[in-house]
N, C-alpha and C. Protein backbone atom coordinates (compact mmCIF):
# COMPACT_ATOMS: atom_id res chain seq x y z
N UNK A 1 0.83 -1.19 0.00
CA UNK A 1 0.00 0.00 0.00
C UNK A 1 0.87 1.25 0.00
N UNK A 2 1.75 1.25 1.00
CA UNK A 2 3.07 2.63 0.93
C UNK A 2 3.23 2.54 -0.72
N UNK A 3 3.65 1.68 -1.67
CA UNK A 3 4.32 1.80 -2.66
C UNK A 3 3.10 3.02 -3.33
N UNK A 4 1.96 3.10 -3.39
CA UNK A 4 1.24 4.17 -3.84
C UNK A 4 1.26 4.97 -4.01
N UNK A 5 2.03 5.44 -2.82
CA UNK A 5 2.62 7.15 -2.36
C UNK A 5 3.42 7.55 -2.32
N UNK A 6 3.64 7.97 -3.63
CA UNK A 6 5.06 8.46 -4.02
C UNK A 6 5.49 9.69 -2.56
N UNK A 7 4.94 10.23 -1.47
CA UNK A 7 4.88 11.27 -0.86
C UNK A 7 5.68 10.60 0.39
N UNK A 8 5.58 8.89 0.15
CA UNK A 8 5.49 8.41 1.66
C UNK A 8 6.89 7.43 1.58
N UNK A 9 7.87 7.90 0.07
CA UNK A 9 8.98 7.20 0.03
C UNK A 9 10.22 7.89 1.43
N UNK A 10 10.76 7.19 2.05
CA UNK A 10 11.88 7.93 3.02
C UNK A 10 11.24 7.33 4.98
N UNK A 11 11.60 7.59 5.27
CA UNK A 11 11.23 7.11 7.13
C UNK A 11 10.32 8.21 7.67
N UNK A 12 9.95 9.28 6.99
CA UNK A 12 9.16 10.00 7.25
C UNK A 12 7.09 9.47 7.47
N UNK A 13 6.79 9.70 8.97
CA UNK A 13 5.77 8.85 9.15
C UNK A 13 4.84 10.34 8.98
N UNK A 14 3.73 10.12 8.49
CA UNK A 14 2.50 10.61 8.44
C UNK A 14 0.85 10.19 9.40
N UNK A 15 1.00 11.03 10.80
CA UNK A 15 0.03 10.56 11.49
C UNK A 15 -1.09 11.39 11.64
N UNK A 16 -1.68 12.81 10.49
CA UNK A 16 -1.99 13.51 10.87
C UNK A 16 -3.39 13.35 10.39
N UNK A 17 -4.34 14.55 9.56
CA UNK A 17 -5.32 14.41 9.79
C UNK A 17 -5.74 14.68 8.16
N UNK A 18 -7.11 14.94 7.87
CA UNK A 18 -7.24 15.62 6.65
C UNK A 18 -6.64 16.42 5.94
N UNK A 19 -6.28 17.51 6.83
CA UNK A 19 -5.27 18.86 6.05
C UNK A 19 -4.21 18.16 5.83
N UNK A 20 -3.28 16.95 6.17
CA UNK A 20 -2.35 17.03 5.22
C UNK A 20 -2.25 15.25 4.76
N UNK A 21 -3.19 14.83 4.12
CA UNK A 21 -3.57 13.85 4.16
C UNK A 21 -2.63 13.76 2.53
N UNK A 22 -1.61 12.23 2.54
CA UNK A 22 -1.39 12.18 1.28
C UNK A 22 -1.89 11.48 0.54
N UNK A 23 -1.64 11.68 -0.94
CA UNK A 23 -2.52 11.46 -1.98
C UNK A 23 -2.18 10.22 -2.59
N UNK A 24 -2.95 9.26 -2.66
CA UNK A 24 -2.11 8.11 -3.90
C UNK A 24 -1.66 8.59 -5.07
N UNK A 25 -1.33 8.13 -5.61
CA UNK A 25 0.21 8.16 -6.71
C UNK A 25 -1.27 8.30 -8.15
N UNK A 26 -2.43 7.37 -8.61
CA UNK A 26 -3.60 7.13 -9.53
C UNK A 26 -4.35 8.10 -9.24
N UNK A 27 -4.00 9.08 -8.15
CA UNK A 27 -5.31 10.51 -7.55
C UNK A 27 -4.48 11.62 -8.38
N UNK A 28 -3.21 11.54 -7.92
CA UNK A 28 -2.46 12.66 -8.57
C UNK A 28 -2.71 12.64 -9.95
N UNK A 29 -2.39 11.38 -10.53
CA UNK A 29 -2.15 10.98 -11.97
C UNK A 29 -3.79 11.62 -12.71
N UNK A 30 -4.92 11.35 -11.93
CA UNK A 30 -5.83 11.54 -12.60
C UNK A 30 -6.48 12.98 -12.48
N UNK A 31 -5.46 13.86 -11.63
CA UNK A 31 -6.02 15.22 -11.46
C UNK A 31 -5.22 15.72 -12.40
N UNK A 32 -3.73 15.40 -12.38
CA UNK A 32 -3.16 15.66 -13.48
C UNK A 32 -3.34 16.31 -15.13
N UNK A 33 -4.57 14.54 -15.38
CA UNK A 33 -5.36 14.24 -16.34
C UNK A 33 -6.15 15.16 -16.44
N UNK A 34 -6.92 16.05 -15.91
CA UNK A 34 -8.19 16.68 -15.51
C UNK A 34 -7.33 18.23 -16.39
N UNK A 35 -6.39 18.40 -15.35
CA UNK A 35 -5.91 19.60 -15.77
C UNK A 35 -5.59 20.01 -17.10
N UNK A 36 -4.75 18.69 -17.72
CA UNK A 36 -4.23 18.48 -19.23
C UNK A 36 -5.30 18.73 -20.22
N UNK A 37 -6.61 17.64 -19.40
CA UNK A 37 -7.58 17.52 -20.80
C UNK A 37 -8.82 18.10 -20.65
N UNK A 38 -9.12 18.82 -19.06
CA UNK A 38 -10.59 19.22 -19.09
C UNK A 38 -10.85 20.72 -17.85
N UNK A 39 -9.81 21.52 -18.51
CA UNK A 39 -9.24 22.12 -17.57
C UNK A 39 -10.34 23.77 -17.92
N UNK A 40 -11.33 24.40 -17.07
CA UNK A 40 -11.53 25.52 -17.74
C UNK A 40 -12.74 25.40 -16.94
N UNK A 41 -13.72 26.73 -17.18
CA UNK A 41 -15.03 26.77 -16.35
C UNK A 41 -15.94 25.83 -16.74
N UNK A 42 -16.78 25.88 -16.28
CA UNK A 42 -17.78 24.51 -16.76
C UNK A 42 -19.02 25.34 -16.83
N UNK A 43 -19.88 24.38 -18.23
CA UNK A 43 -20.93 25.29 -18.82
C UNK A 43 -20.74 26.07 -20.25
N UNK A 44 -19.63 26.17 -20.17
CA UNK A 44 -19.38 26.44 -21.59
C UNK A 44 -19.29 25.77 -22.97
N UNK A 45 -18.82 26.29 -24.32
CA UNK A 45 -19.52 25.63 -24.94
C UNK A 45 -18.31 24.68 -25.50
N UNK A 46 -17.17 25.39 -25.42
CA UNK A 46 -15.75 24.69 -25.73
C UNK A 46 -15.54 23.09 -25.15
N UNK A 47 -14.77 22.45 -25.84
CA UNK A 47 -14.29 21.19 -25.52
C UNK A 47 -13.82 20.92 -24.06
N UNK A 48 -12.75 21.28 -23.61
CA UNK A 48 -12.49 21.24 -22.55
C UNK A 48 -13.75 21.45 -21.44
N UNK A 49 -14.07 22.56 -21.53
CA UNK A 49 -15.70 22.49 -20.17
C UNK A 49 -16.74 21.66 -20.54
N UNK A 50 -16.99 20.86 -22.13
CA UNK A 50 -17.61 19.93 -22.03
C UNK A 50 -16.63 18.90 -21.18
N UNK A 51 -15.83 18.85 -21.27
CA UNK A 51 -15.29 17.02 -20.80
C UNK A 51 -15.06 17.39 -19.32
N UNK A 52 -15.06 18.37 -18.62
CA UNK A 52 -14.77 18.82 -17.51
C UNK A 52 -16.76 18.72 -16.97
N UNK A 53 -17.45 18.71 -17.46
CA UNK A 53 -18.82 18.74 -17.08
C UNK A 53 -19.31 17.30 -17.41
N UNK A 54 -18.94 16.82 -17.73
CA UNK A 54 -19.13 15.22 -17.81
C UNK A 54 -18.77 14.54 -16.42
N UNK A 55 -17.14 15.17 -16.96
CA UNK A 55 -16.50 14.14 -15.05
C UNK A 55 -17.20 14.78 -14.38
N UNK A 56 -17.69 16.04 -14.06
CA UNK A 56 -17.91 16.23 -12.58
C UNK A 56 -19.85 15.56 -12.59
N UNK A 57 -20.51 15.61 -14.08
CA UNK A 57 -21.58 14.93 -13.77
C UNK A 57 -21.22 13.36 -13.21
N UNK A 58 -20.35 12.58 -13.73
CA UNK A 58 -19.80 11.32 -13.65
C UNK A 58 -19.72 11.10 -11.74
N UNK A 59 -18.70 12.41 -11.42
CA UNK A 59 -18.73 11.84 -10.21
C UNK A 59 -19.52 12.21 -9.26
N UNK A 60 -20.32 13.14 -9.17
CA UNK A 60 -22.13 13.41 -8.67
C UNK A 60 -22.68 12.14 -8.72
N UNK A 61 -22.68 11.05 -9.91
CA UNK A 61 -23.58 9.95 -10.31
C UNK A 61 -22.96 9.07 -9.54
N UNK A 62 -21.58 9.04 -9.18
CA UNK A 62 -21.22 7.84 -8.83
C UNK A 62 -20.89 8.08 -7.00
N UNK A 63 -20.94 9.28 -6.67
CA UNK A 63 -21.01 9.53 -5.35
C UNK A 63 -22.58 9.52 -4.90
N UNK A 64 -23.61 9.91 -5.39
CA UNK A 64 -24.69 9.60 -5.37
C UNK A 64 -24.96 8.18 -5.08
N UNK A 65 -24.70 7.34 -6.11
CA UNK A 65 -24.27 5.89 -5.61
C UNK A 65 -24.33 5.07 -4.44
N UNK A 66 -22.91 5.54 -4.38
CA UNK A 66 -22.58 5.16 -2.52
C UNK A 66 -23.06 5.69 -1.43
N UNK A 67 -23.57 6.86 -1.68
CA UNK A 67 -24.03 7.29 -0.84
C UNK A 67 -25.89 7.21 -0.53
N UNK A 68 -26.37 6.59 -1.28
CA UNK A 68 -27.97 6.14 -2.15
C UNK A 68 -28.25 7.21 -1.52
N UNK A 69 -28.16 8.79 -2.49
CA UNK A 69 -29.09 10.07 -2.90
C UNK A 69 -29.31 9.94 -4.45
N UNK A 70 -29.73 11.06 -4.54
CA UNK A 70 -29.80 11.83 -5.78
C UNK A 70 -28.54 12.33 -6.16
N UNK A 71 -27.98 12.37 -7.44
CA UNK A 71 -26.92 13.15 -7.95
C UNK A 71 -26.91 15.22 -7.73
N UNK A 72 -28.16 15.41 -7.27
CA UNK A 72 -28.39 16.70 -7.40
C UNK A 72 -28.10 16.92 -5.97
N UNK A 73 -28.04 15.97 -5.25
CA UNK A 73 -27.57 16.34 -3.42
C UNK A 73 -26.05 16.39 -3.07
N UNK A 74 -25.47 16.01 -4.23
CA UNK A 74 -23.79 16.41 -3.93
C UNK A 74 -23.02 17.28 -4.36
N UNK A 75 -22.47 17.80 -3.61
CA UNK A 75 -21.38 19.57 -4.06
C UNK A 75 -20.13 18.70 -3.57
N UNK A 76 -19.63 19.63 -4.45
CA UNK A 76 -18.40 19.47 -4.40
C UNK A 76 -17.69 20.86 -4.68
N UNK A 77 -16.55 20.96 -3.52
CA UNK A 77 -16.06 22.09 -2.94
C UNK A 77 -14.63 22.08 -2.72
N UNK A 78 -13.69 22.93 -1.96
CA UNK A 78 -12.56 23.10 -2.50
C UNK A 78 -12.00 22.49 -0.69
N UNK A 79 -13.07 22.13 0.47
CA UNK A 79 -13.26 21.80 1.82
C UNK A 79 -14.45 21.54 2.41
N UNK A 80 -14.29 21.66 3.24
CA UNK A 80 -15.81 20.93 4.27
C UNK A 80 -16.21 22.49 4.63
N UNK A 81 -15.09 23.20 5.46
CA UNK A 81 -14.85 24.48 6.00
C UNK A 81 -15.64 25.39 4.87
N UNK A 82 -15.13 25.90 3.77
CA UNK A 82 -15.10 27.01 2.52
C UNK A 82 -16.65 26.44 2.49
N UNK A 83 -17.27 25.29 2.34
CA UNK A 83 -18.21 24.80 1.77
C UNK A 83 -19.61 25.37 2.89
N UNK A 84 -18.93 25.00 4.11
CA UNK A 84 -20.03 25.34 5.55
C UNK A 84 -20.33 26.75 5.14
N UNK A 85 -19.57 27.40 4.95
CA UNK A 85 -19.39 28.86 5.16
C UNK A 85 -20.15 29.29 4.19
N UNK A 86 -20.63 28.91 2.79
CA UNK A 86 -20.96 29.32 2.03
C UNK A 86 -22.35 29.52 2.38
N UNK A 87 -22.38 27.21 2.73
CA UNK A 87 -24.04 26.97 2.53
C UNK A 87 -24.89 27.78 3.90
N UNK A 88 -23.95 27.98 4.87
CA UNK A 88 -24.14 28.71 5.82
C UNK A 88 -25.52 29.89 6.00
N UNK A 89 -24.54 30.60 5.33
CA UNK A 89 -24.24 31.78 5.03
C UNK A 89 -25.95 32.23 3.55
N UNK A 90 -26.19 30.91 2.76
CA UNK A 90 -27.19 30.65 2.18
C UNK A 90 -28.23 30.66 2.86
N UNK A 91 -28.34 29.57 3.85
CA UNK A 91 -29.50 29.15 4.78
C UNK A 91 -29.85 30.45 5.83
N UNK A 92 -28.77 30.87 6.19
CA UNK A 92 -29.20 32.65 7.16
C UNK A 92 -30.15 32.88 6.50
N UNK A 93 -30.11 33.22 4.96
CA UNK A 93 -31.33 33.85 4.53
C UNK A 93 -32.58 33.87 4.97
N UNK A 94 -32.49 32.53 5.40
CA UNK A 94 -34.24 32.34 6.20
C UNK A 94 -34.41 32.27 7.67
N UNK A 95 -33.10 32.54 7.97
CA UNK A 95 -33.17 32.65 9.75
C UNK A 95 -33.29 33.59 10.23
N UNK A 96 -34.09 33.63 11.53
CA UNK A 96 -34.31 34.95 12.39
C UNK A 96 -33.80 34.91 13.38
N UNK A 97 -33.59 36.22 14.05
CA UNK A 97 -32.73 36.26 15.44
C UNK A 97 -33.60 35.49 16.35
N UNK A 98 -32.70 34.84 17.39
CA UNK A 98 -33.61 34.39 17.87
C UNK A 98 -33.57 32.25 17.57
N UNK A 99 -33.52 32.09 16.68
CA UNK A 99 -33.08 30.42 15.78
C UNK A 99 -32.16 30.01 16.59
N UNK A 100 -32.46 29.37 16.52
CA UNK A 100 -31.35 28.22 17.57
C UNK A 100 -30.66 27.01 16.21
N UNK A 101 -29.31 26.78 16.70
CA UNK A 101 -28.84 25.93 15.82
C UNK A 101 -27.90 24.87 16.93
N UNK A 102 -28.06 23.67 16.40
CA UNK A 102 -27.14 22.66 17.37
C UNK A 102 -26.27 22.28 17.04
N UNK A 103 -25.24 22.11 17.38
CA UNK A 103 -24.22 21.19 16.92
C UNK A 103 -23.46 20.52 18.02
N UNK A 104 -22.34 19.64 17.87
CA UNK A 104 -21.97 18.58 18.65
C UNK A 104 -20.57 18.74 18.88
N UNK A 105 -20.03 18.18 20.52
CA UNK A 105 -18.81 18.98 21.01
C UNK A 105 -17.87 17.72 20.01
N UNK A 106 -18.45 16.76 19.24
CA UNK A 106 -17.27 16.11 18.14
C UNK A 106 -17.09 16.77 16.92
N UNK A 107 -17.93 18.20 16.43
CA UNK A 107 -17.64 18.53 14.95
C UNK A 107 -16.71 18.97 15.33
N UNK A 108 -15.61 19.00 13.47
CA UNK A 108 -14.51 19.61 13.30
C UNK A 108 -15.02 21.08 13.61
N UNK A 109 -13.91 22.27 13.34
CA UNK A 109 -14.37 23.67 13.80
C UNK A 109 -15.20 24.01 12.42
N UNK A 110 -14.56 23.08 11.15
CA UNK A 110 -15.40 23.70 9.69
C UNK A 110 -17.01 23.36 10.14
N UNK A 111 -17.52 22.88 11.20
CA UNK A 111 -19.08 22.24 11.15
C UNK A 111 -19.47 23.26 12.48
N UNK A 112 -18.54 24.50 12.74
CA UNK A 112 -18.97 25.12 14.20
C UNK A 112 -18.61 26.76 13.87
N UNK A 113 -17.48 26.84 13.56
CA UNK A 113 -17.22 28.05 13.31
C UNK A 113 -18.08 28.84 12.32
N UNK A 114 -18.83 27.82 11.82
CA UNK A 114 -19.45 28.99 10.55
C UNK A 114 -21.02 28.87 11.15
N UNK A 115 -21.50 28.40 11.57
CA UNK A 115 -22.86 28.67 12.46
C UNK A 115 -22.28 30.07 13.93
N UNK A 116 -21.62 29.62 13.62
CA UNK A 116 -20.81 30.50 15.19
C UNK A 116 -20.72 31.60 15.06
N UNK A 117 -20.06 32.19 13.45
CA UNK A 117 -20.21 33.35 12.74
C UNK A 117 -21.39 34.12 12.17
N UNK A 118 -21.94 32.77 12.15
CA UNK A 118 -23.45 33.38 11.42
C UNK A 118 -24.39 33.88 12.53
N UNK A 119 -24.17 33.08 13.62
CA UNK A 119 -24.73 33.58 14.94
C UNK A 119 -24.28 34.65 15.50
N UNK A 120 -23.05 34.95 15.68
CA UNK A 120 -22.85 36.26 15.80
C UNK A 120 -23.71 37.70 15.03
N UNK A 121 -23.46 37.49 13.68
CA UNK A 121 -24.07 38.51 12.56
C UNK A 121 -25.21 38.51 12.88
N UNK A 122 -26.52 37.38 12.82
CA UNK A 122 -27.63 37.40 12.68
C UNK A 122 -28.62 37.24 14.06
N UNK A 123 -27.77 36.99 15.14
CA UNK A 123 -28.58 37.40 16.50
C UNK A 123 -29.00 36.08 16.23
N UNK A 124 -28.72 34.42 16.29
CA UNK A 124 -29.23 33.25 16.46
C UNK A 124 -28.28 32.73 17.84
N UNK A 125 -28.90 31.73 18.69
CA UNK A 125 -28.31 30.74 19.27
C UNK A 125 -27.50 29.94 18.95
N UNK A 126 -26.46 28.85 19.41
CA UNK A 126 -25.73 27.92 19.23
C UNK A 126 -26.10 27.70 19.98
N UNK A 127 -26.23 25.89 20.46
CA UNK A 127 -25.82 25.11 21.25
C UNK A 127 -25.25 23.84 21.44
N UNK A 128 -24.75 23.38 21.78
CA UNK A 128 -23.57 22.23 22.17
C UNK A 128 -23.95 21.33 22.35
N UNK A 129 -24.62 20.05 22.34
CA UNK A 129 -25.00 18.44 22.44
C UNK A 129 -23.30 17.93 22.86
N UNK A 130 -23.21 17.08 24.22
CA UNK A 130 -22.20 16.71 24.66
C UNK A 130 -22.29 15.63 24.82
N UNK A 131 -21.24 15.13 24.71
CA UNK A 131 -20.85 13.50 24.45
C UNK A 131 -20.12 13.15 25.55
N UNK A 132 -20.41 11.60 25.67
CA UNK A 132 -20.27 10.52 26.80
C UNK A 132 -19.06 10.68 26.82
N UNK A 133 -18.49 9.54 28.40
CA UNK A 133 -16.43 9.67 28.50
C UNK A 133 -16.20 8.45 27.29
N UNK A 134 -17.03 7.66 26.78
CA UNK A 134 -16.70 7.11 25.82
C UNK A 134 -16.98 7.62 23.77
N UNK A 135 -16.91 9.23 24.27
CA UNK A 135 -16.79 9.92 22.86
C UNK A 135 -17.99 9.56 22.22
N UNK A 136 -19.01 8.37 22.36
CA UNK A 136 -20.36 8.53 21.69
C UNK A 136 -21.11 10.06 22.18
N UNK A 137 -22.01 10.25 21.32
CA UNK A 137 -22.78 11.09 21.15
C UNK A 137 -24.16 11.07 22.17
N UNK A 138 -24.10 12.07 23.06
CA UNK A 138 -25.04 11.59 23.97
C UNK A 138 -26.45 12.20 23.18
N UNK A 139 -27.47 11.54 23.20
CA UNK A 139 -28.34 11.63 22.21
C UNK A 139 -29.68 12.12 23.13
N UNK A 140 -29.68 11.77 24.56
CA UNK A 140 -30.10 12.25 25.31
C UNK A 140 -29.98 13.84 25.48
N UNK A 141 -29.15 14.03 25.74
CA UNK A 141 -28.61 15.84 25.63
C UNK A 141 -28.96 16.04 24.66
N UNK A 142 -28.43 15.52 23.36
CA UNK A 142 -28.81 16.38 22.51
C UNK A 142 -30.49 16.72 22.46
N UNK A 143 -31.15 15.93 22.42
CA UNK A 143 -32.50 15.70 22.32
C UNK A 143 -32.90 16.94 23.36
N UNK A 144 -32.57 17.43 24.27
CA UNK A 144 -32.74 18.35 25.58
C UNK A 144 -32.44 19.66 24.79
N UNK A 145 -31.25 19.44 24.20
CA UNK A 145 -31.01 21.24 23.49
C UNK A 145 -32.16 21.42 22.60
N UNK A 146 -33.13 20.52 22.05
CA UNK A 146 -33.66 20.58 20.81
C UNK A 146 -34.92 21.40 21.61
N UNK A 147 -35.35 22.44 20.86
CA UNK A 147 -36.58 23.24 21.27
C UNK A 147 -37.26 24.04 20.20
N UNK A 148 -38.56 24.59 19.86
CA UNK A 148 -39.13 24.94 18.82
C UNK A 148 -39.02 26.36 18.56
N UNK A 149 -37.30 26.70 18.43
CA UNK A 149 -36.83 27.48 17.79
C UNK A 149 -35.73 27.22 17.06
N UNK A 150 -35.61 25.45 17.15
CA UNK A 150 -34.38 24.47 16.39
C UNK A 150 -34.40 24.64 15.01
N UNK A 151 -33.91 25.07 14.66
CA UNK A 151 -33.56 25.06 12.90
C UNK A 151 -32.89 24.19 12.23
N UNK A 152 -31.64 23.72 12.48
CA UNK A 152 -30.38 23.27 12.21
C UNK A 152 -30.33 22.10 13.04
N UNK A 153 -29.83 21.19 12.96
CA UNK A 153 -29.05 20.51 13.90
C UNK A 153 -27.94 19.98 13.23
N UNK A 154 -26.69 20.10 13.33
CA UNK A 154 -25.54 20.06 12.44
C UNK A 154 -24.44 18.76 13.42
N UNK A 155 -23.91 18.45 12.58
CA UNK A 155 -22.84 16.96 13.50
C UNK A 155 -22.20 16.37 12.55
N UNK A 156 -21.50 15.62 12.84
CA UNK A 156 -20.44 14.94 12.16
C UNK A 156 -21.13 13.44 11.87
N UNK A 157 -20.48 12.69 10.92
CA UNK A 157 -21.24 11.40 10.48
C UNK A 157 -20.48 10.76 11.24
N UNK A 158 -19.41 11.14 11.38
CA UNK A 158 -18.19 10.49 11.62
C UNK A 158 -16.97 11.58 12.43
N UNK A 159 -16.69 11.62 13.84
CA UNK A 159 -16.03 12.62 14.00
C UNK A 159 -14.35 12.16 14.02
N UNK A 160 -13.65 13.89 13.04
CA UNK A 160 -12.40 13.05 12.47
C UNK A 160 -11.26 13.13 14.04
N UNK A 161 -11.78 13.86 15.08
CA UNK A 161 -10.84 13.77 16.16
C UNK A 161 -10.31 12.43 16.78
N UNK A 162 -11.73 11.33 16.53
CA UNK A 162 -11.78 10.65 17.44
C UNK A 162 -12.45 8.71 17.15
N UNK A 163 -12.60 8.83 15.49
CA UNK A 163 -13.29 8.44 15.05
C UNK A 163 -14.29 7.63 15.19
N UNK A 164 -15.69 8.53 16.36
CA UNK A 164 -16.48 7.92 16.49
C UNK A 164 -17.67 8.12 15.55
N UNK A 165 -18.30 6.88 15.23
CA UNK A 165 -19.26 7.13 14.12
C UNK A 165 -20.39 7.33 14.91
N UNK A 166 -21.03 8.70 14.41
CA UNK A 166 -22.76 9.54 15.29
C UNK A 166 -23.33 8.37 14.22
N UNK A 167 -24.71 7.79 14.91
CA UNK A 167 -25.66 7.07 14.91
C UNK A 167 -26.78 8.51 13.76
N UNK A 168 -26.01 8.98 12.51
CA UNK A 168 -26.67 9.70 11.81
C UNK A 168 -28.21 9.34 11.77
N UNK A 169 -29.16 8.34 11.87
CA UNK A 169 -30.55 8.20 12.00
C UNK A 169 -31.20 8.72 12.61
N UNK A 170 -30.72 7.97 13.97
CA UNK A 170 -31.24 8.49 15.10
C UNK A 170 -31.05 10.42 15.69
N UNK A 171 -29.99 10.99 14.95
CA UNK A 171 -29.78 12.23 15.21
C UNK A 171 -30.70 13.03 14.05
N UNK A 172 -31.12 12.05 13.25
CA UNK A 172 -31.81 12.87 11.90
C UNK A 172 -33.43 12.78 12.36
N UNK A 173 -33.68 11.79 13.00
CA UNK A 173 -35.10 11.31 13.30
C UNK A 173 -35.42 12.39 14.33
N UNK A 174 -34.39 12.69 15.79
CA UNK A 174 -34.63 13.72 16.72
C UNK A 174 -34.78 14.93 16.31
N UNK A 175 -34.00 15.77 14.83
CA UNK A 175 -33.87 16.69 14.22
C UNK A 175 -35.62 16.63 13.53
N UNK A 176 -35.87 16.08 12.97
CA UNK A 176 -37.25 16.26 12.17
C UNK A 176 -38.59 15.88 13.10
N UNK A 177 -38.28 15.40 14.42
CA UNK A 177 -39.17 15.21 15.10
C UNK A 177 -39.58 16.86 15.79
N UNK A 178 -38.35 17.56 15.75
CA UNK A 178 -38.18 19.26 16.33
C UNK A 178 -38.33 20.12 15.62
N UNK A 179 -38.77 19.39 13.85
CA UNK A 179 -38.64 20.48 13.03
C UNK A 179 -37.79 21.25 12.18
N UNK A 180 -36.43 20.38 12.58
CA UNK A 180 -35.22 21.23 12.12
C UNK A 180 -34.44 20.54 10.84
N UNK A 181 -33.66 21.00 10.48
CA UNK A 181 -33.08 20.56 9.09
C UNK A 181 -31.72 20.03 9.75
N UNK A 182 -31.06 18.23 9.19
CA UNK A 182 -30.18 17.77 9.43
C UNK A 182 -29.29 18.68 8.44
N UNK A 183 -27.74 18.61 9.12
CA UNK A 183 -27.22 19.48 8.63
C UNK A 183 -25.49 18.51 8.86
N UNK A 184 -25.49 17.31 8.14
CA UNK A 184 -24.63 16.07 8.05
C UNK A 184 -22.60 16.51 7.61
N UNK A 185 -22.22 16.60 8.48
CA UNK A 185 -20.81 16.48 7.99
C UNK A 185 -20.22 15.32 7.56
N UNK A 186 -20.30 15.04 6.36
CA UNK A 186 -19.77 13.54 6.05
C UNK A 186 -18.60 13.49 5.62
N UNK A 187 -17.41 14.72 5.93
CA UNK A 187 -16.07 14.38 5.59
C UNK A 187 -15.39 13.25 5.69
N UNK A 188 -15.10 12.74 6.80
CA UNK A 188 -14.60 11.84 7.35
C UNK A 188 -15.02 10.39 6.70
């Protein structure tokens, strides 16, 4: 498996996290590819943004897939972080001071800081759902923060500190039982 990574030739160990996560040797090769042959805005009418709007329909279809959605439920972004911030920053539109949003003491800061910001600007709540000494997700608490000014309830599928996997159902079922929109970090 090392032989993959051209990054990981030498005694140099790699124990870290997403941000500096290395790349197989067939990822490079095929972004490479991307750049060479389909490199340019997409939507246009030229060659290149056709073949560049194919792959990215291609991999919508095939992340859709694995993930059994719709191809129209996946973005793809330049981070988890840049991406929060955007869709964030979208969804304010319909929030009032006053909205409460939840999130969980396992999201990365990209699944906190940008509700955090938005709460600042727009006069909404945050609150914190806290987890057991065994890093599960206490579902109890969370269920306690949830109140009918819940909008959001935001969490990790998977948190990358610690890698415990949130019971995404059961946090989606408590979220729509309150009214609020799941709001899924599935980096990890």
């Amino acid at each position: 498996m090392r032989a993959r990574f051209s990054s990981l030739t030498g005694e140099f160990v790699y124990l870290d996290a997403p941000g500096g996560t290395q790349t197989p040797d067939e990822i490079g090769a095929a972004v490479a590819r991307v750049y060479r042959e389909a490199s340019g805005n997409t939507g246009a009418p030229y060659a290149t943004s056709q073949r560049l709007d194919q792959l990215v329909d291609d991999a919508r279809t095939a992340s859709a897939r694995f993930y059994g959605c719709d191809p129209d439920e996946i973005i793809f972004g330049g981070n988890m972080t840049s991406l929060n911030f955007t869709l964030t920053r979208t969804l304010g539109r319909e929030l009032k001071p006053g909205d409460e949003i939840v999130v969980t003491r396992l999201d990365h800061d990209g699944n906190v800081a940008p509700w955090l910001d938005l709460a600042d600007d727009l006069g909404l709540v945050v609150r914190h759902a806290d987890v057991h000494a065994d890093t599960t997700l206490d579902l109890a608490d969370l269920e306690r923060q949830l109140g009918p000014r819940t909008r959001v309830v935001a969490f990790p599928w998977c948190a990358n500190s610690t890698g415990t996997i949130v019971d995404a159902k059961a946090v989606c079922d408590l979220a729509r039982a309150a009214g609020a929109l799941s709001w899924v970090d599935a980096v990890q």
